[in-house]
C-alpha atoms as a PDB file:
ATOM      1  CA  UNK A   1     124.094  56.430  40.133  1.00  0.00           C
ATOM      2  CA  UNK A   2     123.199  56.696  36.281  1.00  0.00           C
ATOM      3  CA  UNK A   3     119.756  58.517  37.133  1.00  0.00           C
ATOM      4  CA  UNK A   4     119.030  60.814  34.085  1.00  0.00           C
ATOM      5  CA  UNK A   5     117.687  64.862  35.068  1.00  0.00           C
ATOM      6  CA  UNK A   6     114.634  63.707  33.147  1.00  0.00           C
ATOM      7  CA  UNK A   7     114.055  60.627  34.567  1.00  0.00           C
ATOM      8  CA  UNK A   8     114.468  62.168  37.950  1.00  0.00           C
ATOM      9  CA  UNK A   9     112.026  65.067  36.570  1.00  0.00           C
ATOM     10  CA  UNK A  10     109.194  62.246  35.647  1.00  0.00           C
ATOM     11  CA  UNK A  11     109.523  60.960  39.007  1.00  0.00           C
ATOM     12  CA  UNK A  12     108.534  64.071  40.516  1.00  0.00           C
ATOM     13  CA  UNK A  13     105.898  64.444  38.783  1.00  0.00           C
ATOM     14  CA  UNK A  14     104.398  61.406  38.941  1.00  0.00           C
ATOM     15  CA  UNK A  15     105.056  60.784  42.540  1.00  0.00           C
ATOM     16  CA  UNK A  16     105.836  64.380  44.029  1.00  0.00           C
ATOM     17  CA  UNK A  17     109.055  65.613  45.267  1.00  0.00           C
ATOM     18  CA  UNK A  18     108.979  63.889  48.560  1.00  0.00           C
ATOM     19  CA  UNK A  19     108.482  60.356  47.514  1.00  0.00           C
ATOM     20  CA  UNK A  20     110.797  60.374  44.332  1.00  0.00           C
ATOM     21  CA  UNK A  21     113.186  61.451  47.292  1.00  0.00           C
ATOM     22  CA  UNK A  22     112.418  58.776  49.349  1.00  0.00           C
ATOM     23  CA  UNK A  23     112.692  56.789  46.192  1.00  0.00           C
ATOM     24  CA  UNK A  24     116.196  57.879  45.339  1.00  0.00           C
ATOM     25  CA  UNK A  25     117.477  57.021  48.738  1.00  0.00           C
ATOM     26  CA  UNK A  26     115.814  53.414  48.512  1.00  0.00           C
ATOM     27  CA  UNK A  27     117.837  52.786  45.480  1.00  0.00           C
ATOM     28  CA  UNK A  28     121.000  53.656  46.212  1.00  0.00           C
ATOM     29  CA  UNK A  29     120.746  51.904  49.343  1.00  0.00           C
ATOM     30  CA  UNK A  30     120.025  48.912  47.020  1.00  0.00           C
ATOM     31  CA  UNK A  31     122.327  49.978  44.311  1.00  0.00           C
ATOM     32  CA  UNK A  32     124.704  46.944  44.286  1.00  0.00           C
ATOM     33  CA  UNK A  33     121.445  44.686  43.860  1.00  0.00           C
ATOM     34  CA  UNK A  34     119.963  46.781  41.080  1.00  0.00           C
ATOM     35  CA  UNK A  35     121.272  46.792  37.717  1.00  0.00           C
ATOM     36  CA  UNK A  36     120.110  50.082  36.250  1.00  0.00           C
ATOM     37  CA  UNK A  37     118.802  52.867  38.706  1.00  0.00           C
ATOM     38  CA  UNK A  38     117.925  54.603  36.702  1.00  0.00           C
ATOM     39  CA  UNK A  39     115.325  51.718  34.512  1.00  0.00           C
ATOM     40  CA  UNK A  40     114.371  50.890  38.056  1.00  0.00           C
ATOM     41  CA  UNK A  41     113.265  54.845  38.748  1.00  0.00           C
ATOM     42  CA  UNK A  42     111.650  54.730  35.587  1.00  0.00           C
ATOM     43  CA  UNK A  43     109.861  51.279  36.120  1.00  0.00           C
ATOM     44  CA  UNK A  44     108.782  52.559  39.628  1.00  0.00           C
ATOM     45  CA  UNK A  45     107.646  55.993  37.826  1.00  0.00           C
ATOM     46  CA  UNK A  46     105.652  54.203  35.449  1.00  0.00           C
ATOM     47  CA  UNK A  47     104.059  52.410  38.208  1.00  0.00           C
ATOM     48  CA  UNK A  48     103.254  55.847  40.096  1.00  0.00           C
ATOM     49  CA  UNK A  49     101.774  57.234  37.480  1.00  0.00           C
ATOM     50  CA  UNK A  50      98.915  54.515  37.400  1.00  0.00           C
ATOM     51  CA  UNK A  51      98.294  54.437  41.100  1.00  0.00           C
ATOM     52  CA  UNK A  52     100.197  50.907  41.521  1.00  0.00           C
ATOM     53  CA  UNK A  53     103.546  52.120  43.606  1.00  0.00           C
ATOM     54  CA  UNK A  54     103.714  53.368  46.829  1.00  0.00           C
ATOM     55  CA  UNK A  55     107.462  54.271  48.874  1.00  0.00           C
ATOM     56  CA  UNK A  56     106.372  52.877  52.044  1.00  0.00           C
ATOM     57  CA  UNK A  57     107.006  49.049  51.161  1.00  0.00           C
ATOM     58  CA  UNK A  58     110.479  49.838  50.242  1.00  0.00           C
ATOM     59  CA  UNK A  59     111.466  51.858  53.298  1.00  0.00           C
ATOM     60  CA  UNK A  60     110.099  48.756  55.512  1.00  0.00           C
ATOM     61  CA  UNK A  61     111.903  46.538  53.428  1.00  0.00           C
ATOM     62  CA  UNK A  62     114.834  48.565  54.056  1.00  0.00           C
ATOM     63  CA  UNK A  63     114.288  48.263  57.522  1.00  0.00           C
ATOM     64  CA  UNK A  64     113.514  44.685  57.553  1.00  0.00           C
ATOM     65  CA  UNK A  65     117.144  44.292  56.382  1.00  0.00           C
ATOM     66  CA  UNK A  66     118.916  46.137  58.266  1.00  0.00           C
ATOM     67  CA  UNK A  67     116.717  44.352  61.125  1.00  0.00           C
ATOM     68  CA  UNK A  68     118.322  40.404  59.534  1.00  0.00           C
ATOM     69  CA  UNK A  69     121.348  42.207  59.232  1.00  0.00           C
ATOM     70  CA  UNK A  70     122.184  43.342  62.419  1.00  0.00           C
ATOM     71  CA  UNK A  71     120.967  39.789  63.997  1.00  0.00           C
ATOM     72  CA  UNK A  72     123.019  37.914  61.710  1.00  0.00           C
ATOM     73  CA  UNK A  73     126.248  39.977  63.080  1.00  0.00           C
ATOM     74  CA  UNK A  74     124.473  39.550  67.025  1.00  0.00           C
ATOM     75  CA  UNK A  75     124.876  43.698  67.018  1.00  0.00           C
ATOM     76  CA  UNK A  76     122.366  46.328  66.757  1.00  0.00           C
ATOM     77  CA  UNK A  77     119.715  44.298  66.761  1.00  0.00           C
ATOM     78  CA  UNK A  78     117.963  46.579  69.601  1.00  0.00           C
ATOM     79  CA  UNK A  79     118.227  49.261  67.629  1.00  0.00           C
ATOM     80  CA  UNK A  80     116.864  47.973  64.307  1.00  0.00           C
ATOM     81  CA  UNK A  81     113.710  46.619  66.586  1.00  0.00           C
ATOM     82  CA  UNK A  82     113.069  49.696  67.394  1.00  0.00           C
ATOM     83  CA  UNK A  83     113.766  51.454  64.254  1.00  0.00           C
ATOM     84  CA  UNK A  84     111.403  49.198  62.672  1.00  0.00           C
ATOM     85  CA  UNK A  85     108.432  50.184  65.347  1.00  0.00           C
ATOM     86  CA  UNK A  86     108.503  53.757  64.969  1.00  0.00           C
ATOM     87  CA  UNK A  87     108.576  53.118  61.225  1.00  0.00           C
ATOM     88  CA  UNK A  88     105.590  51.016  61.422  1.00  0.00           C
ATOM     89  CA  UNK A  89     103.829  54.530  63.233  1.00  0.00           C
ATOM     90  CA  UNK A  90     104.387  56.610  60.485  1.00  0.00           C
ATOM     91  CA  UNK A  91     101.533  58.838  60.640  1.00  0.00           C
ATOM     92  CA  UNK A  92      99.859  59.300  56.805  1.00  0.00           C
ATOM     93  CA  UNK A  93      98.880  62.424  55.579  1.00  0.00           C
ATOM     94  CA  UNK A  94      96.541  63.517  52.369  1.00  0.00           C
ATOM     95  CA  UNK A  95     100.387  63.630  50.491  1.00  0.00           C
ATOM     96  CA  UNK A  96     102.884  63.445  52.410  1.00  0.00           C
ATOM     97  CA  UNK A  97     104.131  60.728  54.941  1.00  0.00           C
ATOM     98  CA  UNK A  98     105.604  61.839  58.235  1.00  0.00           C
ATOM     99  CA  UNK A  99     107.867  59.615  60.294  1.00  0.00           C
ATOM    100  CA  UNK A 100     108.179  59.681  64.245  1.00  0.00           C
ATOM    101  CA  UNK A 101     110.825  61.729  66.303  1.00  0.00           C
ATOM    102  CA  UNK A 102     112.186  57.915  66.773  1.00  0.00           C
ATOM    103  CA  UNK A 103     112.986  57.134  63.142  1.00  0.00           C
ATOM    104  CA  UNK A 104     114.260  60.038  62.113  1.00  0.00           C
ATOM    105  CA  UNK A 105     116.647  60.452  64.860  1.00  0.00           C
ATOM    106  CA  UNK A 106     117.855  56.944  64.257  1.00  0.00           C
ATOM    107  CA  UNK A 107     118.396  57.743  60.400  1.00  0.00           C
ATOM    108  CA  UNK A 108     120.130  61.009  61.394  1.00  0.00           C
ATOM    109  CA  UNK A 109     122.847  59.083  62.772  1.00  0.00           C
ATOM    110  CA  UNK A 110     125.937  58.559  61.893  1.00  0.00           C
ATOM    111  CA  UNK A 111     127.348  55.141  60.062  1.00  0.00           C
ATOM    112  CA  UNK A 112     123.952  53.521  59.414  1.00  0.00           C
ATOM    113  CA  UNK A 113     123.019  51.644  56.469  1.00  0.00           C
ATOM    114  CA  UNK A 114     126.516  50.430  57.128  1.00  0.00           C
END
Protein backbone atom coordinates (compact mmCIF):
# COMPACT_ATOMS: atom_id res chain seq x y z
CA UNK A 1 0.00 0.00 0.00
CA UNK A 2 3.27 2.21 0.34
CA UNK A 3 2.44 3.00 4.15
CA UNK A 4 5.88 3.52 5.87
CA UNK A 5 6.36 1.54 9.75
CA UNK A 6 6.83 5.12 10.88
CA UNK A 7 4.17 6.68 9.35
CA UNK A 8 1.94 3.92 10.55
CA UNK A 9 3.75 4.44 14.11
CA UNK A 10 2.70 8.41 14.07
CA UNK A 11 -0.70 7.40 13.37
CA UNK A 12 -0.98 5.50 16.41
CA UNK A 13 0.05 7.82 18.33
CA UNK A 14 -1.70 10.54 17.33
CA UNK A 15 -4.96 8.81 16.88
CA UNK A 16 -4.59 5.47 18.99
CA UNK A 17 -4.38 2.05 17.70
CA UNK A 18 -8.01 1.60 16.98
CA UNK A 19 -8.67 4.51 14.77
CA UNK A 20 -5.30 4.45 12.73
CA UNK A 21 -6.87 0.87 12.14
CA UNK A 22 -9.97 2.02 11.11
CA UNK A 23 -7.95 4.48 9.14
CA UNK A 24 -5.90 1.92 7.29
CA UNK A 25 -8.92 0.02 6.21
CA UNK A 26 -10.62 3.36 4.88
CA UNK A 27 -7.72 3.81 2.62
CA UNK A 28 -7.23 0.87 1.06
CA UNK A 29 -10.77 0.64 0.43
CA UNK A 30 -10.14 3.96 -1.42
CA UNK A 31 -6.76 3.07 -2.66
CA UNK A 32 -7.41 3.32 -6.45
CA UNK A 33 -8.76 7.01 -5.74
CA UNK A 34 -5.82 8.02 -3.59
CA UNK A 35 -2.54 8.71 -4.94
CA UNK A 36 -0.18 8.19 -2.03
CA UNK A 37 -1.51 6.26 1.14
CA UNK A 38 0.75 6.73 2.71
CA UNK A 39 0.85 11.17 2.29
CA UNK A 40 -2.83 10.65 2.85
CA UNK A 41 -2.08 8.70 6.45
CA UNK A 42 0.25 11.29 7.13
CA UNK A 43 -2.07 14.28 6.09
CA UNK A 44 -4.89 12.60 8.18
CA UNK A 45 -2.17 12.14 11.14
CA UNK A 46 -1.30 15.61 11.02
CA UNK A 47 -4.86 16.45 11.27
CA UNK A 48 -5.29 14.06 14.45
CA UNK A 49 -2.78 15.42 16.13
CA UNK A 50 -4.53 18.96 16.29
CA UNK A 51 -7.96 17.70 17.14
CA UNK A 52 -9.32 18.35 13.40
CA UNK A 53 -9.84 14.47 12.12
CA UNK A 54 -12.11 12.12 13.26
CA UNK A 55 -12.62 8.18 11.47
CA UNK A 56 -16.24 8.26 11.69
CA UNK A 57 -16.89 10.53 8.48
CA UNK A 58 -14.91 8.20 6.44
CA UNK A 59 -16.52 4.94 7.51
CA UNK A 60 -20.08 6.66 6.63
CA UNK A 61 -18.72 7.75 3.55
CA UNK A 62 -17.72 4.33 2.93
CA UNK A 63 -21.02 3.27 3.55
CA UNK A 64 -22.72 5.89 1.64
CA UNK A 65 -20.96 4.28 -1.37
CA UNK A 66 -21.42 1.15 -1.12
CA UNK A 67 -25.21 2.33 -0.42
CA UNK A 68 -25.05 4.36 -4.49
CA UNK A 69 -23.30 1.44 -5.44
CA UNK A 70 -25.43 -1.26 -4.85
CA UNK A 71 -28.57 0.93 -6.24
CA UNK A 72 -26.84 1.75 -9.28
CA UNK A 73 -26.40 -2.23 -9.99
CA UNK A 74 -30.47 -2.64 -8.52
CA UNK A 75 -28.66 -5.37 -5.95
CA UNK A 76 -27.96 -5.16 -2.38
CA UNK A 77 -29.44 -2.21 -1.89
CA UNK A 78 -31.42 -3.73 1.29
CA UNK A 79 -28.52 -4.59 2.71
CA UNK A 80 -26.47 -1.39 2.37
CA UNK A 81 -29.80 0.43 3.97
CA UNK A 82 -29.39 -1.35 6.65
CA UNK A 83 -25.74 -1.40 6.97
CA UNK A 84 -25.86 2.23 6.90
CA UNK A 85 -28.53 2.36 10.04
CA UNK A 86 -26.70 0.36 12.40
CA UNK A 87 -23.66 2.42 11.44
CA UNK A 88 -25.43 5.54 12.14
CA UNK A 89 -26.00 3.77 16.05
CA UNK A 90 -22.59 3.44 16.74
CA UNK A 91 -22.51 3.92 20.33
CA UNK A 92 -19.36 6.52 21.36
CA UNK A 93 -17.23 5.87 24.06
CA UNK A 94 -14.53 8.24 26.08
CA UNK A 95 -11.90 6.51 23.18
CA UNK A 96 -13.05 4.09 21.51
CA UNK A 97 -16.09 3.72 19.07
CA UNK A 98 -18.17 0.57 19.20
CA UNK A 99 -20.34 -0.55 16.31
CA UNK A 100 -23.70 -2.62 16.63
CA UNK A 101 -24.02 -6.53 16.42
CA UNK A 102 -25.67 -5.37 12.87
CA UNK A 103 -22.61 -3.76 11.31
CA UNK A 104 -20.20 -5.84 12.27
CA UNK A 105 -21.86 -8.93 11.20
CA UNK A 106 -22.48 -7.36 7.85
CA UNK A 107 -18.64 -6.41 7.52
CA UNK A 108 -17.74 -9.95 8.67
CA UNK A 109 -19.08 -11.23 5.57
CA UNK A 110 -17.77 -12.54 2.90
CA UNK A 111 -17.23 -10.59 -0.70
CA UNK A 112 -18.16 -7.09 0.53
CA UNK A 113 -16.57 -4.00 -0.47
CA UNK A 114 -16.80 -5.88 -3.72
Amino acid sequence: MGISPSAWEEARTAMGEQQAAITIAAIYQRQDQINSAGGYLRSLTDRAKVGKFSVWPMVMALLRAKLDASKTTGTGAEAAAVDLEAAGKVVRTESRLEISDALRRSLDKPGRGS
